[in-house]
C-alpha atoms as a PDB file:
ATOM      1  CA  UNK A   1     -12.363  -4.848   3.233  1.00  0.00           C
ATOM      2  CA  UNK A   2     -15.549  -6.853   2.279  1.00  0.00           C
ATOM      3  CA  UNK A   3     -16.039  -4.991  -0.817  1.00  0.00           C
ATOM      4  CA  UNK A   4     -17.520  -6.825  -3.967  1.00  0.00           C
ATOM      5  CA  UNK A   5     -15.009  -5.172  -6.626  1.00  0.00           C
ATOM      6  CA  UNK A   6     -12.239  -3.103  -6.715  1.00  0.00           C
ATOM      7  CA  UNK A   7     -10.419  -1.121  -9.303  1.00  0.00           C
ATOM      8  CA  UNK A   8      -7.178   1.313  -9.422  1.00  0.00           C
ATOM      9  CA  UNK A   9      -7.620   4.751  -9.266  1.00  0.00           C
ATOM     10  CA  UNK A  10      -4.192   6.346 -10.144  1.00  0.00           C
ATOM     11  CA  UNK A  11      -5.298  10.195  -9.848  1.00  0.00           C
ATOM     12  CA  UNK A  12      -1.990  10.926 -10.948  1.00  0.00           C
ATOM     13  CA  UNK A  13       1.517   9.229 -12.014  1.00  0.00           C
ATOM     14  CA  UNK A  14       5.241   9.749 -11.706  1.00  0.00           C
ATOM     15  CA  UNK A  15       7.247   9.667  -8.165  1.00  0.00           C
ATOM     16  CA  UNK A  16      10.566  10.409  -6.157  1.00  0.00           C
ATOM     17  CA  UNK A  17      12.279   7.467  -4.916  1.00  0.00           C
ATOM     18  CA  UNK A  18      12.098   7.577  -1.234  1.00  0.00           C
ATOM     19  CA  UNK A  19      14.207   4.467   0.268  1.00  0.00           C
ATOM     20  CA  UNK A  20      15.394   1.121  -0.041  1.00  0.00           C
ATOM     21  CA  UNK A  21      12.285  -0.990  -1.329  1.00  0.00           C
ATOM     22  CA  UNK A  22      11.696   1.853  -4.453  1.00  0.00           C
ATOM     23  CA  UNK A  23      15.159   0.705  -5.587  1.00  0.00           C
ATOM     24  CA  UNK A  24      13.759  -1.698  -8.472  1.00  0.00           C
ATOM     25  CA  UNK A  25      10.378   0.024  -8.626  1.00  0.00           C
ATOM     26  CA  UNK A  26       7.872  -1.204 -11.057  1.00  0.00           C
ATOM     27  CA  UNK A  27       6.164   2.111 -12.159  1.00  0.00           C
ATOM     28  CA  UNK A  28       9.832   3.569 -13.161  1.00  0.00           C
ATOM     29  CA  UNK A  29      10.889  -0.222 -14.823  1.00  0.00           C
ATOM     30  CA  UNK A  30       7.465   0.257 -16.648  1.00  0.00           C
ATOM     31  CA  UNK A  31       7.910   3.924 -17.404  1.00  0.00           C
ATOM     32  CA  UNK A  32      12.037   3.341 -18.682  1.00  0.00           C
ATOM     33  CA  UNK A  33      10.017   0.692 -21.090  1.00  0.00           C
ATOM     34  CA  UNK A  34       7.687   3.398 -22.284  1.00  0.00           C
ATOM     35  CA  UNK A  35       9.861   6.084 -22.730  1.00  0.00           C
ATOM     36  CA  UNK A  36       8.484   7.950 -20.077  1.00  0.00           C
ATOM     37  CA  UNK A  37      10.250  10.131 -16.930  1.00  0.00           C
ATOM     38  CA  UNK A  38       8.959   8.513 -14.017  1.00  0.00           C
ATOM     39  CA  UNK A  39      10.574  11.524 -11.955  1.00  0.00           C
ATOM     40  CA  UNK A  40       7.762  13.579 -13.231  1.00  0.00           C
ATOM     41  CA  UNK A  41       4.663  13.879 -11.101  1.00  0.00           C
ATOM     42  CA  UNK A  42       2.164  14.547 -13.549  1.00  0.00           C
ATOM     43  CA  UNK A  43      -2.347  14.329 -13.109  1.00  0.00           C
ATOM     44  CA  UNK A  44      -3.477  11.727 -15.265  1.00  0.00           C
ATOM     45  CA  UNK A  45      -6.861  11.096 -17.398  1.00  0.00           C
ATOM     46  CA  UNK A  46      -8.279   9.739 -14.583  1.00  0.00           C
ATOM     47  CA  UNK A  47      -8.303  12.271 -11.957  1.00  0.00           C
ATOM     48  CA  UNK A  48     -11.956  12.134 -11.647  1.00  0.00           C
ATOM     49  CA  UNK A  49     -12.995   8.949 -11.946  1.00  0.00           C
ATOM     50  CA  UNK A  50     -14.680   8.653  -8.900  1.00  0.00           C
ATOM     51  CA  UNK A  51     -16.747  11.249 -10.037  1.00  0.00           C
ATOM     52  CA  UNK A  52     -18.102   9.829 -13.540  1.00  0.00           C
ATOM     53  CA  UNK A  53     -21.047   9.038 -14.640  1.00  0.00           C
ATOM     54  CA  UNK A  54     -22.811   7.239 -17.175  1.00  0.00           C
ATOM     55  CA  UNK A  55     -25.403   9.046 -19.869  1.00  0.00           C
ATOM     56  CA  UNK A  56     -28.506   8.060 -16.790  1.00  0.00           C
ATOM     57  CA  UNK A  57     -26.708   9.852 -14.769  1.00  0.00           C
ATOM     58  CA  UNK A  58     -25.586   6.866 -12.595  1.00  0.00           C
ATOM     59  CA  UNK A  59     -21.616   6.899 -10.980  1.00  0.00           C
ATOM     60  CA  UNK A  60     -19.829   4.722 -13.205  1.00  0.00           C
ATOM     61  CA  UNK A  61     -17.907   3.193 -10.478  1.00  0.00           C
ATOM     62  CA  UNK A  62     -20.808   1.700  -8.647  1.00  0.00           C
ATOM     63  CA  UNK A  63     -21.000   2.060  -4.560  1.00  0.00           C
ATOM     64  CA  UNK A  64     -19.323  -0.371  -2.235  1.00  0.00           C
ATOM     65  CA  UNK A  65     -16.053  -0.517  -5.051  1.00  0.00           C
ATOM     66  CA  UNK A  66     -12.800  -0.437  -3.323  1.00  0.00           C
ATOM     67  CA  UNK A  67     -10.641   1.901  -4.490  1.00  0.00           C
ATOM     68  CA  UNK A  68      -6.893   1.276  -4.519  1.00  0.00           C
ATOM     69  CA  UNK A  69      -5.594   4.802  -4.809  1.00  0.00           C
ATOM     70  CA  UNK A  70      -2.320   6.166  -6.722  1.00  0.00           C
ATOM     71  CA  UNK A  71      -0.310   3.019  -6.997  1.00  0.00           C
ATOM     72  CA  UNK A  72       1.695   4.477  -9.761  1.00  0.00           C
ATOM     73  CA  UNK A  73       3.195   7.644  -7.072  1.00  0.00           C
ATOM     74  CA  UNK A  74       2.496   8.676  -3.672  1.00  0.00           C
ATOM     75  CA  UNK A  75      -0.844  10.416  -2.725  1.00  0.00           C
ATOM     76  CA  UNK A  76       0.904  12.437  -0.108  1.00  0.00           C
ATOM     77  CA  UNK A  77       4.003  13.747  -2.441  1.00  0.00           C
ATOM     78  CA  UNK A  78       5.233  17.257  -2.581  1.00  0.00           C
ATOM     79  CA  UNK A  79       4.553  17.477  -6.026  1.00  0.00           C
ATOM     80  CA  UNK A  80       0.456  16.408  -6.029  1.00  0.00           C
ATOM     81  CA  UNK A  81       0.113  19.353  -3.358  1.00  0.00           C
ATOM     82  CA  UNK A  82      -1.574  21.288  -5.350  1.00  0.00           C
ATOM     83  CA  UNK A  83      -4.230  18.625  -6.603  1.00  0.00           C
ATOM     84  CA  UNK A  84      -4.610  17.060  -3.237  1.00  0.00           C
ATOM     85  CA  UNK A  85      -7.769  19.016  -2.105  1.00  0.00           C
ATOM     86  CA  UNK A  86      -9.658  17.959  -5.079  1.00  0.00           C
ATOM     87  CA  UNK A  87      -8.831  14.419  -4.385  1.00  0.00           C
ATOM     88  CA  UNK A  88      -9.943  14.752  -0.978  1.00  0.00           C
ATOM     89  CA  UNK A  89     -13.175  16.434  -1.668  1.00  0.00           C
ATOM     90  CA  UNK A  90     -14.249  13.421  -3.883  1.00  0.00           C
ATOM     91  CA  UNK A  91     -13.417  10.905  -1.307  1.00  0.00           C
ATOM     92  CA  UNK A  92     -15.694  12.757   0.749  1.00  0.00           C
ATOM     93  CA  UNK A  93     -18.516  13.330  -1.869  1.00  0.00           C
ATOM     94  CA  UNK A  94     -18.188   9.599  -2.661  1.00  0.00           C
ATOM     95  CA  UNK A  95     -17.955   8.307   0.759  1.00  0.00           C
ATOM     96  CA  UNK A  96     -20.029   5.313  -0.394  1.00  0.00           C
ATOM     97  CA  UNK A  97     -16.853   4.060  -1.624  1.00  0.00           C
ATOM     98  CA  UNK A  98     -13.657   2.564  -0.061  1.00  0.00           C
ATOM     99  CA  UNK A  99      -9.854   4.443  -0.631  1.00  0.00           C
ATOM    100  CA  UNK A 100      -6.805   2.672   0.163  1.00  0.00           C
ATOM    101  CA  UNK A 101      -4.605   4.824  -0.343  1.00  0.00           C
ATOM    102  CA  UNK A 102      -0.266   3.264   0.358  1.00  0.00           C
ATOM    103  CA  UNK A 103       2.619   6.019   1.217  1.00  0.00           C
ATOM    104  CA  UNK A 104       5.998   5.956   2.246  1.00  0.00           C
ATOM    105  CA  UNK A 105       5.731   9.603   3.643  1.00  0.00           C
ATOM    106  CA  UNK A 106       3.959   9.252   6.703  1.00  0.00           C
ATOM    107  CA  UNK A 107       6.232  12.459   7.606  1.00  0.00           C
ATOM    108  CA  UNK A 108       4.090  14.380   5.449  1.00  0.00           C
ATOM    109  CA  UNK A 109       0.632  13.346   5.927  1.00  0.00           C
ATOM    110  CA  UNK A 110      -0.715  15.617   9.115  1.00  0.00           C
ATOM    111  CA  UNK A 111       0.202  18.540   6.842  1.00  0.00           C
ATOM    112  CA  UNK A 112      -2.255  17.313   3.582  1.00  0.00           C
ATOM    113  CA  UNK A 113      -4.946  16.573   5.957  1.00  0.00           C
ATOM    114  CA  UNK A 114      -8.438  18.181   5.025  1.00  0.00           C
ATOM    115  CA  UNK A 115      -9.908  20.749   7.553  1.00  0.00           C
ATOM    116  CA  UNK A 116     -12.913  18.720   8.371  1.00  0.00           C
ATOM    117  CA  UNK A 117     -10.987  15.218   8.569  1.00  0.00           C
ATOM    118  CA  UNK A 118     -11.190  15.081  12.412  1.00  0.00           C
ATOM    119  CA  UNK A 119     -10.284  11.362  13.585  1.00  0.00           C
ATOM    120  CA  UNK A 120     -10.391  10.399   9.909  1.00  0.00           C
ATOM    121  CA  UNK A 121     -13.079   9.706   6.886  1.00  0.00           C
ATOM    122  CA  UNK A 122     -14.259   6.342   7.328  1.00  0.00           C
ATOM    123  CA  UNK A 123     -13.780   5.402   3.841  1.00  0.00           C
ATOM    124  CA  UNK A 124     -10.494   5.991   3.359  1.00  0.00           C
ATOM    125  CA  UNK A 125      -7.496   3.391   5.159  1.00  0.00           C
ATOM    126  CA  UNK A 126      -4.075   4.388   4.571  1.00  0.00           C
ATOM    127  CA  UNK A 127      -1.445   2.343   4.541  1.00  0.00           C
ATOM    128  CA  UNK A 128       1.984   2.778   5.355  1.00  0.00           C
ATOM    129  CA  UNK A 129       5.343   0.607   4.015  1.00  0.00           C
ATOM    130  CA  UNK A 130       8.044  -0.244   6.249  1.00  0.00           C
ATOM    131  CA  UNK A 131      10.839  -2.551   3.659  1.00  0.00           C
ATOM    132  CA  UNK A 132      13.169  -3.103   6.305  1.00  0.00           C
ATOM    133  CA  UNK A 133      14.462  -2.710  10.138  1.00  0.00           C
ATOM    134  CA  UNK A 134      15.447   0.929   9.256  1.00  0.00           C
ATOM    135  CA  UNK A 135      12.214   2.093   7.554  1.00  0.00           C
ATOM    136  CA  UNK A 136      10.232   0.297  10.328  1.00  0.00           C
ATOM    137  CA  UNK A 137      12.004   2.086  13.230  1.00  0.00           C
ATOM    138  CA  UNK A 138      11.806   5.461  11.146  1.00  0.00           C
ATOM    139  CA  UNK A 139       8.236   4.870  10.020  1.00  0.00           C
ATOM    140  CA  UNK A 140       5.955   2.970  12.132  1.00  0.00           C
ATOM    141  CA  UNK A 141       5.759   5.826  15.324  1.00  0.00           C
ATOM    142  CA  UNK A 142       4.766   8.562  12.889  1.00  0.00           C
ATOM    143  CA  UNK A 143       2.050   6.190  11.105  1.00  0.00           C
ATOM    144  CA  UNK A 144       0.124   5.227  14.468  1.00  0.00           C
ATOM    145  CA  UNK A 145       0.435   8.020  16.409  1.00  0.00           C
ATOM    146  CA  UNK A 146      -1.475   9.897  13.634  1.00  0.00           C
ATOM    147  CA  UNK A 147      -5.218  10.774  13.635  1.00  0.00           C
ATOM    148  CA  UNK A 148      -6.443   7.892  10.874  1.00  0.00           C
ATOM    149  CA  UNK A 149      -9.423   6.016  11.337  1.00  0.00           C
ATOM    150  CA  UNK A 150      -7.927   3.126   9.385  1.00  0.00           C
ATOM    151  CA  UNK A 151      -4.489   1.987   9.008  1.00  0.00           C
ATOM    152  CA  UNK A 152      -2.256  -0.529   7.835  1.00  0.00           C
ATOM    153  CA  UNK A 153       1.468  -1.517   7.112  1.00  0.00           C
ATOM    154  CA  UNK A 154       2.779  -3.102   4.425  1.00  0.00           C
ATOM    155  CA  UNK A 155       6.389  -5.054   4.286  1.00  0.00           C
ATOM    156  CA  UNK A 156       7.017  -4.729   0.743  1.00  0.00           C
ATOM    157  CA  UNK A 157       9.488  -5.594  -0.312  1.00  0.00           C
ATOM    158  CA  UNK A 158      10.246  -7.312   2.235  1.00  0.00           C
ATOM    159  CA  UNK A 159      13.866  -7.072   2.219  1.00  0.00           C
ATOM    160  CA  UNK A 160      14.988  -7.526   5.659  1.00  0.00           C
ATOM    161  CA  UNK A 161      13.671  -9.279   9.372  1.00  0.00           C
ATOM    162  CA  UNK A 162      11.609  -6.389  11.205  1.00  0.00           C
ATOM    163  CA  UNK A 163      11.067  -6.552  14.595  1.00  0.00           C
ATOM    164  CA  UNK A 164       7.964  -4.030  15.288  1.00  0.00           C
ATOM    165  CA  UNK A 165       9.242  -3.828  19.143  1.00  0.00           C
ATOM    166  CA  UNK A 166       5.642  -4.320  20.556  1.00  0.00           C
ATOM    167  CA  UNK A 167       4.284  -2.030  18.853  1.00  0.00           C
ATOM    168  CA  UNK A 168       1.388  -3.622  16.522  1.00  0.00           C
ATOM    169  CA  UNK A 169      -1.832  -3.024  18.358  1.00  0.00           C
ATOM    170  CA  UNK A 170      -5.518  -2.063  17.631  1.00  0.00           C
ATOM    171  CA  UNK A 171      -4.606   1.293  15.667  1.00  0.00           C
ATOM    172  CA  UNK A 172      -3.026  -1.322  12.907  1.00  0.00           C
ATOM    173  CA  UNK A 173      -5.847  -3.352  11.339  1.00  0.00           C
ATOM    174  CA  UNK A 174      -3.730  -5.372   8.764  1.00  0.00           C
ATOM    175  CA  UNK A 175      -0.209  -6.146   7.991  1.00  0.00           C
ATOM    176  CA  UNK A 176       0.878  -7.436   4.522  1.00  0.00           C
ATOM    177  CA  UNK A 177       4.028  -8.586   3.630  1.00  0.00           C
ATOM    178  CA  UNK A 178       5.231  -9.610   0.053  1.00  0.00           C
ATOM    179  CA  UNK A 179       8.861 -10.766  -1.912  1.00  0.00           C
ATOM    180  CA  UNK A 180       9.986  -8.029  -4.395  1.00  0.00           C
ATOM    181  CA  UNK A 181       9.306  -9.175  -8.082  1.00  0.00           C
ATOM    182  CA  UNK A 182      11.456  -8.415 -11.341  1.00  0.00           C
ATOM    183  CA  UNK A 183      14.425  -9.578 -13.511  1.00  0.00           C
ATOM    184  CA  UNK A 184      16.725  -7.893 -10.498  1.00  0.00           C
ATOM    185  CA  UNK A 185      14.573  -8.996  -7.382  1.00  0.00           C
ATOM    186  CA  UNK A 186      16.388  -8.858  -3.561  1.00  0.00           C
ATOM    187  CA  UNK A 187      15.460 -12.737  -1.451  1.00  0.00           C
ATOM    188  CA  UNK A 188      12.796 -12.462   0.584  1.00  0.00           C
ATOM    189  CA  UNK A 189      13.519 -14.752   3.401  1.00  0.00           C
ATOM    190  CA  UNK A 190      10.482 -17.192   4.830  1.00  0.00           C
ATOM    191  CA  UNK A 191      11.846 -16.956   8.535  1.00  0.00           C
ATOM    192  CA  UNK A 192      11.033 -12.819   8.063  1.00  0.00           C
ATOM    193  CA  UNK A 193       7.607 -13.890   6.547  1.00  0.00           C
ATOM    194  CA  UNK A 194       6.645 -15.719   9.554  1.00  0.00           C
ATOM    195  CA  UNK A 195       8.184 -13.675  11.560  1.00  0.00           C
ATOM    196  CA  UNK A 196       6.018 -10.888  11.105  1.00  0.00           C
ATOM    197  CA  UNK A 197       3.130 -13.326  11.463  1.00  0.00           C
ATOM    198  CA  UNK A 198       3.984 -14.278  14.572  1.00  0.00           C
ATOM    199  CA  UNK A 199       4.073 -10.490  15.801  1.00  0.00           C
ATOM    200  CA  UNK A 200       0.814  -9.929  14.447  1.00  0.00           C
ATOM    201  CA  UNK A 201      -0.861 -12.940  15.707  1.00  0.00           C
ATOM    202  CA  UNK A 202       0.610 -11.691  18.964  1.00  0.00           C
ATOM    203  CA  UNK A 203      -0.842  -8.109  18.943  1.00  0.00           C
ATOM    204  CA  UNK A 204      -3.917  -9.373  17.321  1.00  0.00           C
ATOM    205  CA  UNK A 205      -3.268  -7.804  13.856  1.00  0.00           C
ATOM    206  CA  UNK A 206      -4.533  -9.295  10.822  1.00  0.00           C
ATOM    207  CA  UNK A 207      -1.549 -11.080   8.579  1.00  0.00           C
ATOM    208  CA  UNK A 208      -1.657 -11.181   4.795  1.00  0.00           C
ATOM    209  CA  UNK A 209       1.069 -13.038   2.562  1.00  0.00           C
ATOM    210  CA  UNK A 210       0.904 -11.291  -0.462  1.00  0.00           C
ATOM    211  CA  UNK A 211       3.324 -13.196  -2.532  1.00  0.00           C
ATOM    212  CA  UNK A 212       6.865 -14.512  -2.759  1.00  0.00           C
ATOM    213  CA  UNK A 213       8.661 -12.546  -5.537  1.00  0.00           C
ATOM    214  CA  UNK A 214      11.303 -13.473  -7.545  1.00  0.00           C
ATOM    215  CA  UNK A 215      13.310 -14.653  -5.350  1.00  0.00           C
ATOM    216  CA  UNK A 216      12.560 -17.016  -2.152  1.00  0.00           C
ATOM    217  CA  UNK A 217      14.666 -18.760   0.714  1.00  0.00           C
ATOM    218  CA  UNK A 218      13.443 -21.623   2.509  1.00  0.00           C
ATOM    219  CA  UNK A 219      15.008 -23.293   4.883  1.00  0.00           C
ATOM    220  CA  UNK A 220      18.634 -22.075   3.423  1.00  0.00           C
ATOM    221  CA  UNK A 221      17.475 -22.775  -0.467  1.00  0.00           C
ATOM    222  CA  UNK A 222      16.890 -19.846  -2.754  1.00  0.00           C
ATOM    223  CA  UNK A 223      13.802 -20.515  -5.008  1.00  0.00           C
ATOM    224  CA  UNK A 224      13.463 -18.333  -8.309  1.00  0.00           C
ATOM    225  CA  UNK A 225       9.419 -18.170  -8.849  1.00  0.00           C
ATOM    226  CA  UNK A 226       8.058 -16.962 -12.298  1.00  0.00           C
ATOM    227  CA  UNK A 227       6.002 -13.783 -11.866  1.00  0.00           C
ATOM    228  CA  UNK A 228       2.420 -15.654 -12.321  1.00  0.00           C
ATOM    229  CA  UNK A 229       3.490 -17.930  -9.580  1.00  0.00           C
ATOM    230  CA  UNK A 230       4.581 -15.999  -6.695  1.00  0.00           C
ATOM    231  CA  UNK A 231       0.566 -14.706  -5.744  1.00  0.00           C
ATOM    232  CA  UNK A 232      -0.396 -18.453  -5.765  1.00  0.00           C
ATOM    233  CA  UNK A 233       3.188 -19.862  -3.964  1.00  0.00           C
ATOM    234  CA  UNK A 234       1.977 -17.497  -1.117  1.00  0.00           C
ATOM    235  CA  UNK A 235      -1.178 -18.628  -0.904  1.00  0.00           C
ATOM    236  CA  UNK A 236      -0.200 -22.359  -1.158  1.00  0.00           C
ATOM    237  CA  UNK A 237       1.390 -21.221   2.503  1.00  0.00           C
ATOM    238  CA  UNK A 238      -1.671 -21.331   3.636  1.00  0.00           C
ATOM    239  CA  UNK A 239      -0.423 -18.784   6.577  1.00  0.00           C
ATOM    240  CA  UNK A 240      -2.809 -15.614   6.163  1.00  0.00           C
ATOM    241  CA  UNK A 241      -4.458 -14.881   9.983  1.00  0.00           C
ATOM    242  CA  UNK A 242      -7.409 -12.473  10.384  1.00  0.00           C
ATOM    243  CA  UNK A 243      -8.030 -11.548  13.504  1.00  0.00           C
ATOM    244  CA  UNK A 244     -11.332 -11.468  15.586  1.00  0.00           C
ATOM    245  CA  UNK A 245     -12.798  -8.322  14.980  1.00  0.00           C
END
């Protein structure tokens, strides 16, 4: 992920939730503020973004742009079936750009698959969440046994210790792991942070901590981090590992 910019693409809004870490989700605490029923999956404004361009004709998001793709639902839910081909094609018509595209239905994704996808567009990473012990064991052998050119987990939440069981390799490029964030925020424990580092340093994986949320133990003391803090706190860790490519 070298890429000189990035910018959200959410191709459409409103989601189901799916498991433990959606509990306190921040599109539905958002949507609850706004009036708005996050339970409906509905295709936003900017559906086409990707597509746009300016009155020279040029793409208005320029090439080499990371994408980070429908944060505000899940690309591969039920209700975006429909849509999902159009998305797909554009990712492949803009394939000078980078998707990242997070899910917490890896169950689902062989069946949205494109026809020509093959071992996987090379633009597009997807990235799948594991919360906890449970959604680990549950998730992680449908996510690497599937054909994706990129992948990636992320732990968060992080609401629990996982124990990945040996099974970070190659097929995982990245693992991220962050503290939930909000007025009613679970602990995220720094002994499961490092944790998870040590498995990926381990299996060669790339480690990223994300941030601490609300609420973080350390060495048996609970500290309660303001919002702006918690991506800087992390960082202050000074833990993040990338691996040798």
């Amino acid at each position: 992920m070298n890429n000189h910019t990035s910018e959200m693409w959410n191709l459409w809004h409103g989601c189901h939730k799916k498991s433990e870490g959606c509990a306190h989700c921040y599109v539905y605490r958002r949507d609850e503020q706004n009036g708005i029923n996050a339970n409906i999956v509905r295709k936003t404004a900017s559906f086409d973004l990707p597509l746009r361009r300016n009155r020279k004709g040029i793409y208005k998001v320029p090439p080499g742009t990371l994408l980070w793709t429908c944060f505000t639902s899940d690309f591969f839910i039920e209700d975006a079936d429909y849509w999902r081909t159009e998305a797909w094609q554009m990712m492949r018509q803009r394939n000078d750009l980078s998707f990242f595209i997070v899910t917490k239905r890896p169950e689902r994704i062989l069946q949205c698959l494109p026809a020509d996808w093959g071992t996987g567009y090379h633009n597009v990473t997807v990235c799948c969440t594991m919360e906890n012990q449970r959604r680990s064991d549950e998730r992680l052998p449908l996510i690497r046994n599937l054909p994706l050119r990129h992948m990636a987990i992320i732990c968060e939440p992080l609401l629990g210790p996982i124990d990945f069981k040996g099974n970070l390799g190659l097929w995982c490029e990245h693992v991220t792991v962050g503290g939930e964030s909000g007025k009613h925020a679970r602990v995220c424990d720094f002994a499961w942070v490092q944790d998870i580092r040590r498995q990926c340093i381990a299996a060669g994986v790339s480690f990223r901590f994300k941030q601490t949320g609300a609420n973080f133990r350390k060495d048996g003391r609970i500290y309660h981090i303001e919002r702006q803090l918690q991506s800087d706190q992390a960082k202050r860790a000074n833990i993040d590992y990338r691996a040798m490519a």
